[in-house]
C-alpha atoms as a PDB file:
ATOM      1  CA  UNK A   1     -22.899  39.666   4.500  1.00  0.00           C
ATOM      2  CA  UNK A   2     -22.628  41.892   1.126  1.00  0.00           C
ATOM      3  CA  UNK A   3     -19.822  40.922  -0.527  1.00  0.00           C
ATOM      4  CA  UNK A   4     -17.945  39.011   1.625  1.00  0.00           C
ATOM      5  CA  UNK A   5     -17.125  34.981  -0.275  1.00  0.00           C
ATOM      6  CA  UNK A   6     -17.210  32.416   2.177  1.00  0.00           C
ATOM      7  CA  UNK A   7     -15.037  29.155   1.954  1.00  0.00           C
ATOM      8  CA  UNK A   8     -16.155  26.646   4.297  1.00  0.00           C
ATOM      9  CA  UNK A   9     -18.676  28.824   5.882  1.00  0.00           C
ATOM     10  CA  UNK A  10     -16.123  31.739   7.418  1.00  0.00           C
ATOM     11  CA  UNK A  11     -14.762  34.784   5.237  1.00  0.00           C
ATOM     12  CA  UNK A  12     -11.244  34.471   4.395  1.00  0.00           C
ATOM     13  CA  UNK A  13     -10.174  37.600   6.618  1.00  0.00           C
ATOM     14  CA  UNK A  14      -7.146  39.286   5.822  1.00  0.00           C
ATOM     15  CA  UNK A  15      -3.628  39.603   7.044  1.00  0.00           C
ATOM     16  CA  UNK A  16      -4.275  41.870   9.710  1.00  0.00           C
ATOM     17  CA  UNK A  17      -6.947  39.586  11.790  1.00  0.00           C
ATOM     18  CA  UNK A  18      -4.044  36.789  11.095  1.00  0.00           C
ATOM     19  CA  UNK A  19      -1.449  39.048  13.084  1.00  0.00           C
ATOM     20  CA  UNK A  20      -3.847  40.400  15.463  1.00  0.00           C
ATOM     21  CA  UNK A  21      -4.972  36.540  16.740  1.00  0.00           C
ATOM     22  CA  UNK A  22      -1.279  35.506  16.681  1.00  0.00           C
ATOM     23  CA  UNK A  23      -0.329  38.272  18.915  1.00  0.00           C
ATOM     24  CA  UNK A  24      -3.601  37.453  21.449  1.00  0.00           C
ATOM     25  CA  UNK A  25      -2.755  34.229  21.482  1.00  0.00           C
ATOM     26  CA  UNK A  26       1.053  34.106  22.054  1.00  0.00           C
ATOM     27  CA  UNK A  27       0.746  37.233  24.623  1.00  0.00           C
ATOM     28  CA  UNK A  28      -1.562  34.988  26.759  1.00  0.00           C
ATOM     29  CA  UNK A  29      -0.802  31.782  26.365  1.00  0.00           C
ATOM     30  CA  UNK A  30      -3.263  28.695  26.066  1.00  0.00           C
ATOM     31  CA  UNK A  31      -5.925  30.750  27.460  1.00  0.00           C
ATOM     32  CA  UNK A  32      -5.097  33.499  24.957  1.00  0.00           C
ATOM     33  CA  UNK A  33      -5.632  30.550  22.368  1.00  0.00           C
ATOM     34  CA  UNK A  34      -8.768  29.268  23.539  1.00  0.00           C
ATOM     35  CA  UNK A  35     -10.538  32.961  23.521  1.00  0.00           C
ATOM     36  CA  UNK A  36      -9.130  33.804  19.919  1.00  0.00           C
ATOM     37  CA  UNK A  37     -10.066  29.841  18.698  1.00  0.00           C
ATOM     38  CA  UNK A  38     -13.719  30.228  20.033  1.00  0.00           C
ATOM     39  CA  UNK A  39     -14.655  33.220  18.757  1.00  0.00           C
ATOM     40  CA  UNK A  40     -12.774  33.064  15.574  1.00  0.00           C
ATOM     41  CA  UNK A  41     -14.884  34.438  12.884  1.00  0.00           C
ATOM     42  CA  UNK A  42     -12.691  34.381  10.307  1.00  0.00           C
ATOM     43  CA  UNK A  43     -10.041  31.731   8.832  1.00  0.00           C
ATOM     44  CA  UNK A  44      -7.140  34.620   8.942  1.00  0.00           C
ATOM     45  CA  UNK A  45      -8.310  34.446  13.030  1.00  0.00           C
ATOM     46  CA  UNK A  46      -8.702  30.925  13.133  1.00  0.00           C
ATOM     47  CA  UNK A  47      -4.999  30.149  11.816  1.00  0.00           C
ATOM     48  CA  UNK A  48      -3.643  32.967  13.567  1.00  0.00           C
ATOM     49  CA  UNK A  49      -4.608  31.787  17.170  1.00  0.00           C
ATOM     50  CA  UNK A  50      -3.360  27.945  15.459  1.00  0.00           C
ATOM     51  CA  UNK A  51       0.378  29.683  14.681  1.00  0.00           C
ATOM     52  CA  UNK A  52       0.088  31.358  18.139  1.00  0.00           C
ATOM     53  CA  UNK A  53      -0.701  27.873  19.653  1.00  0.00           C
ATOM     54  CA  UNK A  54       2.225  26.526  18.140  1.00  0.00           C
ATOM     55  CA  UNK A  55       4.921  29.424  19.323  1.00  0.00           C
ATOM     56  CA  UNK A  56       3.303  28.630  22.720  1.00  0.00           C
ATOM     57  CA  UNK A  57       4.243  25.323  22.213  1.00  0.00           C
ATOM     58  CA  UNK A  58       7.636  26.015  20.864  1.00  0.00           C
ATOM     59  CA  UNK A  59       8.280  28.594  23.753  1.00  0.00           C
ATOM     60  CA  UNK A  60       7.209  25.725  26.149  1.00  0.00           C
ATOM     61  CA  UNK A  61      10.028  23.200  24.926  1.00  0.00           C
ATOM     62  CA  UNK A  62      12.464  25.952  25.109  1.00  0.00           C
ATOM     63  CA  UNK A  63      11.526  26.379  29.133  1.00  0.00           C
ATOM     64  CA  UNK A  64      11.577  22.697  29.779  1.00  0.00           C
ATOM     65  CA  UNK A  65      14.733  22.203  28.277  1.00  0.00           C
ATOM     66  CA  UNK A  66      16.085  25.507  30.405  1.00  0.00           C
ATOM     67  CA  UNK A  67      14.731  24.558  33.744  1.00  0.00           C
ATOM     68  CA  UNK A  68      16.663  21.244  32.763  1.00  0.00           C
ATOM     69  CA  UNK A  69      20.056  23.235  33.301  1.00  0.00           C
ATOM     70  CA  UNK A  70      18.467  25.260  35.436  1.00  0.00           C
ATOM     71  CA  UNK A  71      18.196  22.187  38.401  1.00  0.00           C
ATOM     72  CA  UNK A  72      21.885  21.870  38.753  1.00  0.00           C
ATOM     73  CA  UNK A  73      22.597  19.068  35.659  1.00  0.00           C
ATOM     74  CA  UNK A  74      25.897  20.201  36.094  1.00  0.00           C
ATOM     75  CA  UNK A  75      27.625  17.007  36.344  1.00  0.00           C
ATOM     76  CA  UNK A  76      28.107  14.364  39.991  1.00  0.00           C
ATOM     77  CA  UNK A  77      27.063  10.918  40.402  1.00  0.00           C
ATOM     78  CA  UNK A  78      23.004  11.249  41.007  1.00  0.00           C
ATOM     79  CA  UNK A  79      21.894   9.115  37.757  1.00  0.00           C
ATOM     80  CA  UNK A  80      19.819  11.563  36.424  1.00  0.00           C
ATOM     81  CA  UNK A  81      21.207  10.528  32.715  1.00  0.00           C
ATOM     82  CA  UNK A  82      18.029   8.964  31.677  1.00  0.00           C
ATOM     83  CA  UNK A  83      15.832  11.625  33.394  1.00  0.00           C
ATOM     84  CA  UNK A  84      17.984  14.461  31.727  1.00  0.00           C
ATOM     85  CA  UNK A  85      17.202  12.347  28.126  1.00  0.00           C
ATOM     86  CA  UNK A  86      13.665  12.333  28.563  1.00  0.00           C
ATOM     87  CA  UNK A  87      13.298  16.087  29.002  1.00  0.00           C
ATOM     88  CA  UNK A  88      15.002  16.669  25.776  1.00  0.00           C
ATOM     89  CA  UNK A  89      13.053  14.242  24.320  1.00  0.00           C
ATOM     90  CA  UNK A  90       9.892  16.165  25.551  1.00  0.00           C
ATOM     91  CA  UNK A  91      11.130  19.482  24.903  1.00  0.00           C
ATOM     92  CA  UNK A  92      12.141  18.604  21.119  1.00  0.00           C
ATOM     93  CA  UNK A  93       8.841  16.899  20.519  1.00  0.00           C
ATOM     94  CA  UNK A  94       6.995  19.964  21.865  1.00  0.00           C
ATOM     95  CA  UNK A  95       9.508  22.401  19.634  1.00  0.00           C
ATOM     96  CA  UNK A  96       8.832  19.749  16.162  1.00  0.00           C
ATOM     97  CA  UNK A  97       4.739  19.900  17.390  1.00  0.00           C
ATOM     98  CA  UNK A  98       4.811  23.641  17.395  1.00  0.00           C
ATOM     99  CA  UNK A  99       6.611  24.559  14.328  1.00  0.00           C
ATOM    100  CA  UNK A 100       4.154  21.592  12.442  1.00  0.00           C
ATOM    101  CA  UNK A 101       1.429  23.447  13.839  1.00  0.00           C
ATOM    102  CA  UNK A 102       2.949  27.108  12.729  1.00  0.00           C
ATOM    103  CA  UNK A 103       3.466  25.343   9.019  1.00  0.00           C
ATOM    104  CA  UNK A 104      -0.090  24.221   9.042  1.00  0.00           C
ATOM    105  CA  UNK A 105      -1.931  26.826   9.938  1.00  0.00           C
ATOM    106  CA  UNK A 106       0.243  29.481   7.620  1.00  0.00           C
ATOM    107  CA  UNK A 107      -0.694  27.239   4.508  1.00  0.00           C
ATOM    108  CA  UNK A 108      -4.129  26.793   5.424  1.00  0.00           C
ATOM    109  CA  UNK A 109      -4.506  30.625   5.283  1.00  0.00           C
ATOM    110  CA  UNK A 110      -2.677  31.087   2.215  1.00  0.00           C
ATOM    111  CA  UNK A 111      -4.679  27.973   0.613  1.00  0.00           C
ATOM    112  CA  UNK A 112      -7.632  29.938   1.371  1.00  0.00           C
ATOM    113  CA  UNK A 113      -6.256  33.136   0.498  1.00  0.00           C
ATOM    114  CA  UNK A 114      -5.830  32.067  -3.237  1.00  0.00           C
ATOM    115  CA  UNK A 115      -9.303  29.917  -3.208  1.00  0.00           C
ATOM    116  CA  UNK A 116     -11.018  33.278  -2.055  1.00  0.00           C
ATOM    117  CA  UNK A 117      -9.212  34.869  -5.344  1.00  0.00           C
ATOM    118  CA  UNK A 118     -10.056  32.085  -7.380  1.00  0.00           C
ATOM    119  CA  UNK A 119     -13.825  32.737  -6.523  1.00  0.00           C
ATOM    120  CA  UNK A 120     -13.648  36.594  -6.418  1.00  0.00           C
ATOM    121  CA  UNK A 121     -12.680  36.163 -10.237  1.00  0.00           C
ATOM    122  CA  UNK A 122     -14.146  35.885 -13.767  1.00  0.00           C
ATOM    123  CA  UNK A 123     -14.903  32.753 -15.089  1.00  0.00           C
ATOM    124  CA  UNK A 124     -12.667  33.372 -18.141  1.00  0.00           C
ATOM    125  CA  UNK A 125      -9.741  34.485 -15.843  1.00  0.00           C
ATOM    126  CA  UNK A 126     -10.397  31.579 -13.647  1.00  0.00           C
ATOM    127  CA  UNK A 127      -9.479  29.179 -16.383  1.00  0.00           C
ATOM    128  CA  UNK A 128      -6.179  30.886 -16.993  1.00  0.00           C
ATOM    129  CA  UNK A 129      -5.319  30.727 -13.653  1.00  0.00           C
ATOM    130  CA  UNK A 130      -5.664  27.345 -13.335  1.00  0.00           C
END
């Protein structure tokens, strides 16, 4: 391993294997998520196939809610009112779900980020940090 620090058993990566996994995963979907999540070998991977998960999921409430308008909910006397609430419903949870999941994983790397520069220092310039 040389010099690499590891927090929590996994480097810290940098911002590059972050984009790289956030592109896999968005690009192909869920599976694109579960290749970059299981062989994650890094936490910048890890989070970045997490923040790809969660524009996946944000990209998914956007279609559900589309395909809504999509089937005609143009107006007439079918009482599809409650069916027509319960897809927003749906679609805003998955939107609120994916952005928590962006937030997340975005501070998780950053939190690790600064506790791989905390480590990396000197003991005196730890302190001052602190």
């Amino acid at each position: 391993l040389g010099d690499l620090i590891l927090i929590e058993g996994l480097p810290a990566g940098n911002f590059m294997q972050f984009a790289w996994n956030l592109l896999i995963s968005v690009t192909f979907q869920f599976i694109g998520f579960m290749l970059t999540y299981l062989f994650h070998t890094t936490h910048a991977a890890k989070n970045g196939s997490r923040a790809g998960l969660g524009i996946t999921l944000i990209q998914f409430g956007f279609y559900v809610r589309s395909r809504k308008y999509d089937d005609g909910e143009g107006g007439g006397s079918g009482g599809h009112g409650s069916e027509g609430d319960s897809v927003d419903i749906i679609s805003y949870i998955l939107m609120i779900f994916g952005w928590f999941i962006i937030i997340r994983s975005v501070a998780d790397y950053i939190r690790v980020q600064r506790m791989e520069k905390i480590i990396a220092t000197q003991p005196t310039a730890a302190e001052e940090m602190v």
